[in-house]
C-alpha atoms as a PDB file:
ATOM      1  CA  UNK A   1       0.000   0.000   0.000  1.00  0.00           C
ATOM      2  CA  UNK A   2       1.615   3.222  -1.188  1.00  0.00           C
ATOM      3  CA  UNK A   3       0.847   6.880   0.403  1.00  0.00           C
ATOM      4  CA  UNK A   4      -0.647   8.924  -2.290  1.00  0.00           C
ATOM      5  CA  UNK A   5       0.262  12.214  -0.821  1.00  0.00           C
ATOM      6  CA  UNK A   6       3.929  11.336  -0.012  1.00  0.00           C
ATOM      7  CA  UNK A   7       4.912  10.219  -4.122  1.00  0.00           C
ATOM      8  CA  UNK A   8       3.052  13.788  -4.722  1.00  0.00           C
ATOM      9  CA  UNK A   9       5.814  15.632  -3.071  1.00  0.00           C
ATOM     10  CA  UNK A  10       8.787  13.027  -3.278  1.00  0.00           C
ATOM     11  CA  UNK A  11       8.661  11.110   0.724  1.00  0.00           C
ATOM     12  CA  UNK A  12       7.597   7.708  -0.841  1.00  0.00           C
ATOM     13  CA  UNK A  13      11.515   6.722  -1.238  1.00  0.00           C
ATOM     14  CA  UNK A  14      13.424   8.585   0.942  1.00  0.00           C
ATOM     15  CA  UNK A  15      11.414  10.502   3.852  1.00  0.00           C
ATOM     16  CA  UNK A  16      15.222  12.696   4.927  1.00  0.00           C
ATOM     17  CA  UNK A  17      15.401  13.788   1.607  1.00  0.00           C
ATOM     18  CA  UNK A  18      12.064  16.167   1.676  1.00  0.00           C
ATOM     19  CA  UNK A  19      13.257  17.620   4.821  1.00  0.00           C
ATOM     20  CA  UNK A  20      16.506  18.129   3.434  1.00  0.00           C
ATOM     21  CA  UNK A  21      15.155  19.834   0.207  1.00  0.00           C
ATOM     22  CA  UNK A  22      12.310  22.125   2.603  1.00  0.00           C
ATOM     23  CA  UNK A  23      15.201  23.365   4.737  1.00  0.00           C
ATOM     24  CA  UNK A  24      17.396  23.934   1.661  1.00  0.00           C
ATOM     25  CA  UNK A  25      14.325  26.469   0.291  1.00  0.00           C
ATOM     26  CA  UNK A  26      13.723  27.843   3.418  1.00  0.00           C
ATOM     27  CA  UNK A  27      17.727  29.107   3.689  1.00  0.00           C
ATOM     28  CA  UNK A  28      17.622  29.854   0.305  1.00  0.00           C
ATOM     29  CA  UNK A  29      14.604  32.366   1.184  1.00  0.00           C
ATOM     30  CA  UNK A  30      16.363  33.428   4.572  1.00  0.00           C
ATOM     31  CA  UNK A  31      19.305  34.334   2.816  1.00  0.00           C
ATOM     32  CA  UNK A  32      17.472  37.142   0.768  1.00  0.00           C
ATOM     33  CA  UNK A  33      14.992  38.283   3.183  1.00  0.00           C
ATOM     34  CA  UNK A  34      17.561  38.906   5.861  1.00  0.00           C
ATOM     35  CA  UNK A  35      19.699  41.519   4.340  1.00  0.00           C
ATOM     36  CA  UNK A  36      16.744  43.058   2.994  1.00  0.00           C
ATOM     37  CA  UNK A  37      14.893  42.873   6.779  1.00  0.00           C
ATOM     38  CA  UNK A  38      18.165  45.074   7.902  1.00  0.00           C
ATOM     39  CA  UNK A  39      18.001  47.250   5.407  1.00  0.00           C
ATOM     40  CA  UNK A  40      14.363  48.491   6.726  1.00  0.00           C
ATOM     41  CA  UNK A  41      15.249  48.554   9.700  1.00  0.00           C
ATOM     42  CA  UNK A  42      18.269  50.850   9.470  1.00  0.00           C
ATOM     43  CA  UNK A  43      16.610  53.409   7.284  1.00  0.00           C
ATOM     44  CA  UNK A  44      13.309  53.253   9.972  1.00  0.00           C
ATOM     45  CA  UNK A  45      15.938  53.803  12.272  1.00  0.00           C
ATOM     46  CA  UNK A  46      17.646  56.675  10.829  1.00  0.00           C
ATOM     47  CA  UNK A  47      13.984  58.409  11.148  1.00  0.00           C
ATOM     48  CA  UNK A  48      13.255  57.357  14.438  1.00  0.00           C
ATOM     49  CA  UNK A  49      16.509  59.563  16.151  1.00  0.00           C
ATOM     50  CA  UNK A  50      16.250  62.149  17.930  1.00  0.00           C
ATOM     51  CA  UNK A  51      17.114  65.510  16.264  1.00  0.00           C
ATOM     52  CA  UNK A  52      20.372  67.215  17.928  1.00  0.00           C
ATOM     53  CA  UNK A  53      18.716  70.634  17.020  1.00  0.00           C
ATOM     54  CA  UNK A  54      17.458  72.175  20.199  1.00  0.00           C
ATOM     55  CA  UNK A  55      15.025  75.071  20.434  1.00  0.00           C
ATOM     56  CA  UNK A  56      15.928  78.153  21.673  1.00  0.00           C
ATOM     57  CA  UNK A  57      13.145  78.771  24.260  1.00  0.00           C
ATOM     58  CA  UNK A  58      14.158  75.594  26.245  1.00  0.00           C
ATOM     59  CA  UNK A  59      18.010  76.946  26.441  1.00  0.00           C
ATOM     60  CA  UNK A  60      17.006  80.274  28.051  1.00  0.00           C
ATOM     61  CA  UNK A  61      16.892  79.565  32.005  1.00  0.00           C
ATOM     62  CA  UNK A  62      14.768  81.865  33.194  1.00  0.00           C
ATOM     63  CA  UNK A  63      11.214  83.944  31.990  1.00  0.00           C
ATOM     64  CA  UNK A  64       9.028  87.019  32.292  1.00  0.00           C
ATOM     65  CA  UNK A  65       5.368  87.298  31.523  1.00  0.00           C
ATOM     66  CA  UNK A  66       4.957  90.083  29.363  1.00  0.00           C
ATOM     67  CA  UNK A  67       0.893  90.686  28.700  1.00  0.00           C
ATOM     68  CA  UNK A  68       0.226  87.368  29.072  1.00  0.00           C
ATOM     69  CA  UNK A  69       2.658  85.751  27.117  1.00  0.00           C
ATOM     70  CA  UNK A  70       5.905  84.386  27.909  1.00  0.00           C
ATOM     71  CA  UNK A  71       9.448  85.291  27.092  1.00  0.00           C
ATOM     72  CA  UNK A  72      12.415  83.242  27.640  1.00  0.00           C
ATOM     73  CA  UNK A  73      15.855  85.525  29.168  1.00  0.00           C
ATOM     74  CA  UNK A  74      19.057  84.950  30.447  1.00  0.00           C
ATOM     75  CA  UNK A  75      19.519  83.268  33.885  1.00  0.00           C
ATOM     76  CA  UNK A  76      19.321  86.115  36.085  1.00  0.00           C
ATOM     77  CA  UNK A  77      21.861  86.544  38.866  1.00  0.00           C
ATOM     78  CA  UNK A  78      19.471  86.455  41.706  1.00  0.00           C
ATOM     79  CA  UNK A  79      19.927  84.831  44.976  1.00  0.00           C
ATOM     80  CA  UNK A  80      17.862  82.673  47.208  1.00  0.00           C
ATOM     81  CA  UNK A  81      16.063  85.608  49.700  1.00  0.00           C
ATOM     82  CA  UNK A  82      12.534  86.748  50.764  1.00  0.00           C
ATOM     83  CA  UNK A  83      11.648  89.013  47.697  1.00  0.00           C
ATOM     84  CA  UNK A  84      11.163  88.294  44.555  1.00  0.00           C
ATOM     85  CA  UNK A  85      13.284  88.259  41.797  1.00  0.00           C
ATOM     86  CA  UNK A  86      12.543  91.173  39.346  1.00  0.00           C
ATOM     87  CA  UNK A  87      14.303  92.468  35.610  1.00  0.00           C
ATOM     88  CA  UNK A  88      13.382  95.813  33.820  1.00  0.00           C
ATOM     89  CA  UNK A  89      14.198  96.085  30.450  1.00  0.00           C
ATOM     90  CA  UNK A  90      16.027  99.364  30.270  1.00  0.00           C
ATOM     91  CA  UNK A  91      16.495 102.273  32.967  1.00  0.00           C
ATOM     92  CA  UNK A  92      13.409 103.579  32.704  1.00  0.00           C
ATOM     93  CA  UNK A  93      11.278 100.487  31.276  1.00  0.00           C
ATOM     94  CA  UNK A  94       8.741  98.555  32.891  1.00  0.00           C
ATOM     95  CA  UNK A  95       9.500  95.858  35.598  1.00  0.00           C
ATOM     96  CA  UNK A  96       8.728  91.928  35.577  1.00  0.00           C
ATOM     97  CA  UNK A  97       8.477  89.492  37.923  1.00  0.00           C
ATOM     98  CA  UNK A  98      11.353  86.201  36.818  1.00  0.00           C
ATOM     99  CA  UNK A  99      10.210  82.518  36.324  1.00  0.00           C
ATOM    100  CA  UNK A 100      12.032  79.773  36.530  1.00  0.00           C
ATOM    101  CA  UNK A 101       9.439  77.792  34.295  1.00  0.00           C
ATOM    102  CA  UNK A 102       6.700  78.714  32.095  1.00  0.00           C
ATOM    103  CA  UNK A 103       4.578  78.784  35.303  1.00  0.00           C
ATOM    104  CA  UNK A 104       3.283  81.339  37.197  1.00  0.00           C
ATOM    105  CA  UNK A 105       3.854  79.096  40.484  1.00  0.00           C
ATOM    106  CA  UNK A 106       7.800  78.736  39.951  1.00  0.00           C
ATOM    107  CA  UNK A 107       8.290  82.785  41.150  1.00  0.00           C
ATOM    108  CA  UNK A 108      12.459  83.309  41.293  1.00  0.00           C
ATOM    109  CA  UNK A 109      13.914  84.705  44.892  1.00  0.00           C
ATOM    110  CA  UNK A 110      16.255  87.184  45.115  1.00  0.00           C
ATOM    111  CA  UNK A 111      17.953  89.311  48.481  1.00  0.00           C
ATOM    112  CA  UNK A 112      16.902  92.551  47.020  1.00  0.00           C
ATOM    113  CA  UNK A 113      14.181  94.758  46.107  1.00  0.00           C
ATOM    114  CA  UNK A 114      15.929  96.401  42.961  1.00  0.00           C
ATOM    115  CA  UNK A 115      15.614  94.688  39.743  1.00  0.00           C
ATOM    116  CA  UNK A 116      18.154  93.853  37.577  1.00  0.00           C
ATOM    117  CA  UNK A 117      18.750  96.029  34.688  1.00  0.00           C
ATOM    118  CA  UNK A 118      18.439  94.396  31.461  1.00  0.00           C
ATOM    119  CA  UNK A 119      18.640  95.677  27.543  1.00  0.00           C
ATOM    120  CA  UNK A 120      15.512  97.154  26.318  1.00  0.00           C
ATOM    121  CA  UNK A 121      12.772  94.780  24.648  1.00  0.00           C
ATOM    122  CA  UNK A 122      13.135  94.967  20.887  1.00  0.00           C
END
C-alpha cells in the first residue's frame, strides 16, 4: 500500500530527503529576506533619532510674563532671599516678575528689592 500524498511531493523513497530539500528552500529564502529585513530597519531607524537641534526657548533659564505671554531671558543673577526676583528692560522700562518655568507658580527669589537692569525689549 503506497501513500498517495507522499509520491506527490517526493517522501515515498526517501522521507530525509524532503526535509533536506524544505530546509534547503527555506535558507535559500532566509538568505534574501535577511539583508533586505536590515536594510528596513536601518533606514526606519535613521527616522526614528532624535534631532540634535534644540530650540531656543528651552536653552534660556529663566522667563518674564509680558501681557500674558511668555518670554524666555538669560539666567538672572538672583539669589535665594525673601523678595522676589525682578528684571526691567532698560532704565526707565517697565518691571517683571522672573520665572524659573513657564509657570506662574515657579516665582524666582532674590535678596533685594531692585531689579536687575536688562537691555531694552526689541
Amino acid at each position: 500500500m503506497t501513500n498517495l500524498f507522499a509520491q506527490k511531493v517526493g517522501e515515498a523513497e526517501n522521507p530525509s530527503k524532503s526535509r533536506y530539500v524544505l530546509k534547503l528552500k527555506t535558507m535559500k529564502k532566509l538568505k534574501v529576506i535577511l539583508p533586505m529585513l536590515a536594510i528596513i530597519f536601518a533606514i526606519g531607524l535613521t527616522f526614528a533619532s532624535v534631532s540634535p537641534k534644540t530650540d531656543p526657548n528651552v536653552q534660556a533659564n529663566d522667563y518674564v510674563l509680558i501681557n500674558g505671554n511668555w518670554r524666555a531671558i538669560d539666567e538672572t543673577p538672583c539669589q535665594a532671599g525673601d523678595e522676589t526676583c525682578r528684571v526691567q528692560f532698560g532704565e526707565d522700562g517697565p518691571v517683571y516678575d522672573v520665572y524659573d518655568e513657564m509657570d506662574t507658580s515657579t516665582l524666582k527669589e532674590s535678596d533685594s528689592e531692585d531689579p536687575i537692569i536688562l537691555d531694552p525689549l526689541s
